[in-house]
Protein backbone atom coordinates (compact mmCIF):
# COMPACT_ATOMS: atom_id res chain seq x y z
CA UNK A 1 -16.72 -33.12 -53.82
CA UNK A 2 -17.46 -31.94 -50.49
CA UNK A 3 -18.48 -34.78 -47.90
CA UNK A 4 -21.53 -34.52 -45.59
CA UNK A 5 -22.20 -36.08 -42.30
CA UNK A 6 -25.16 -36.70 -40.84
CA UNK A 7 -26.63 -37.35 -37.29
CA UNK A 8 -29.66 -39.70 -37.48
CA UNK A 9 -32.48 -41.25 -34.86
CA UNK A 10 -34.36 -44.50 -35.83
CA UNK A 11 -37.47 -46.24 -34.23
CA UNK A 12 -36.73 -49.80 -33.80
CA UNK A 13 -39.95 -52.43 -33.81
CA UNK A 14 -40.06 -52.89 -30.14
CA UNK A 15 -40.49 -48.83 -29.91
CA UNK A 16 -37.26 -47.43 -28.59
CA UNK A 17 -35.03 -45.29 -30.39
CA UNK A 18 -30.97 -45.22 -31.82
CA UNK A 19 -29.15 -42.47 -32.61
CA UNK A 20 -26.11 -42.95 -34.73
CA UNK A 21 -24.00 -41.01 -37.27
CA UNK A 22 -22.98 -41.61 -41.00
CA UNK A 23 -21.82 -39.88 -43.86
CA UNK A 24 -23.85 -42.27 -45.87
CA UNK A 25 -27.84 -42.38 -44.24
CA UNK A 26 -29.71 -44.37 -46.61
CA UNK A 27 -26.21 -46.93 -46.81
CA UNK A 28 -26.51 -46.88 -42.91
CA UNK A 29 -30.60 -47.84 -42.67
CA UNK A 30 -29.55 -50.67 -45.10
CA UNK A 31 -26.50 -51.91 -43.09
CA UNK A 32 -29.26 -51.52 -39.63
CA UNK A 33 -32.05 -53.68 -41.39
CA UNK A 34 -30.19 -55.95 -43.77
CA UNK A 35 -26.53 -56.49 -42.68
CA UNK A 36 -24.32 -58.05 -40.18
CA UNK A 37 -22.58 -54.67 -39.99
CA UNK A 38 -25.45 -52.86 -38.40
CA UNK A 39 -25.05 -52.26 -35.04
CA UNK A 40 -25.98 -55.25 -32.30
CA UNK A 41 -28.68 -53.15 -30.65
CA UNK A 42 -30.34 -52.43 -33.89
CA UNK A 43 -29.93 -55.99 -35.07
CA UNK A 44 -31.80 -57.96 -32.25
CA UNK A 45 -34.93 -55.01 -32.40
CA UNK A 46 -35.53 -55.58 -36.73
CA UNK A 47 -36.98 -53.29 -38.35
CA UNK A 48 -35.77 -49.83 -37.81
CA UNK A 49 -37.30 -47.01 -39.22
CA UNK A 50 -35.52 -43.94 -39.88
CA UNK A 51 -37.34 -41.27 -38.11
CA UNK A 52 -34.89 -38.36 -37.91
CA UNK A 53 -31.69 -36.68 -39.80
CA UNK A 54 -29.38 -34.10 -39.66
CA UNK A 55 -26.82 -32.49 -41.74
CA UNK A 56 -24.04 -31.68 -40.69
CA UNK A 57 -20.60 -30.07 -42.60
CA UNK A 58 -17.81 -32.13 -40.25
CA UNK A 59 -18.12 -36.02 -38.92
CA UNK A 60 -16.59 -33.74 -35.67
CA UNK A 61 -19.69 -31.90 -35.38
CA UNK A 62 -21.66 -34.83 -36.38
CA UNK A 63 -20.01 -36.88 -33.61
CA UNK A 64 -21.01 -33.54 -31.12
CA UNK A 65 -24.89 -33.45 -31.95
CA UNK A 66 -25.21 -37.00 -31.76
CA UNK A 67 -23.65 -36.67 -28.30
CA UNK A 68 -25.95 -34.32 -27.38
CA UNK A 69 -28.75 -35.84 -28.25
CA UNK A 70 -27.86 -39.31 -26.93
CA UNK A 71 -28.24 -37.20 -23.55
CA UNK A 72 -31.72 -35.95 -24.09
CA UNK A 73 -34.53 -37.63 -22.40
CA UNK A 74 -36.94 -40.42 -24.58
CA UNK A 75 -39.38 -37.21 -24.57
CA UNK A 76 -37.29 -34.80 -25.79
CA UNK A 77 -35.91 -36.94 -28.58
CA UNK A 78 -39.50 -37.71 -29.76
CA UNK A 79 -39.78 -33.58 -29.19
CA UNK A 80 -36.98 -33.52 -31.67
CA UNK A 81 -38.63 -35.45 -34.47
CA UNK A 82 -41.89 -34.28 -34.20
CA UNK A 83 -40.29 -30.89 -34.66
CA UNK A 84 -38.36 -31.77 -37.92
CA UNK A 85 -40.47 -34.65 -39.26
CA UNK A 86 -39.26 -36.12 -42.36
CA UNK A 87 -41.95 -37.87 -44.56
């Protein structure tokens, strides 16, 4: 079975956004909303909504994009999920 990683953005309650990585998204929004295991940030600014997701085929390249992306502007990161909305 060949894994999947995936680069992911949430909107937390208080408006501002995460961007993380998984191989596991819906196991991740669980572990951000429910769990002690989310991250910190995340934990203190309940509920998060997942606003954003990518696929990628290596947690190398997964690690890259989210890189990337943690360096884009608040703007351009909302750019990003406007662009690719999921519903």
């Amino acid at each position: 079975m060949k894994r999947r990683f995936f680069v992911y953005i949430l909107q937390c309650k208080d408006k501002t956004l995460y961007v993380g990585s998984t191989n596991d998204v819906e196991k991740r929004l669980h572990a951000h909303n429910h769990l002690k295991s989310g991250a910190h940030y995340t934990k203190i600014r309940r509920p998060v909504v997942l606003k954003h997701f990518e696929k990628l085929p290596t947690y190398a390249k997964a690690r890259a994009r989210e890189a990337e992306i943690k360096r884009l502007t608040r703007g351009e990161k909302i750019s990003l999920i406007k662009k690719r909305a999921i519903l």
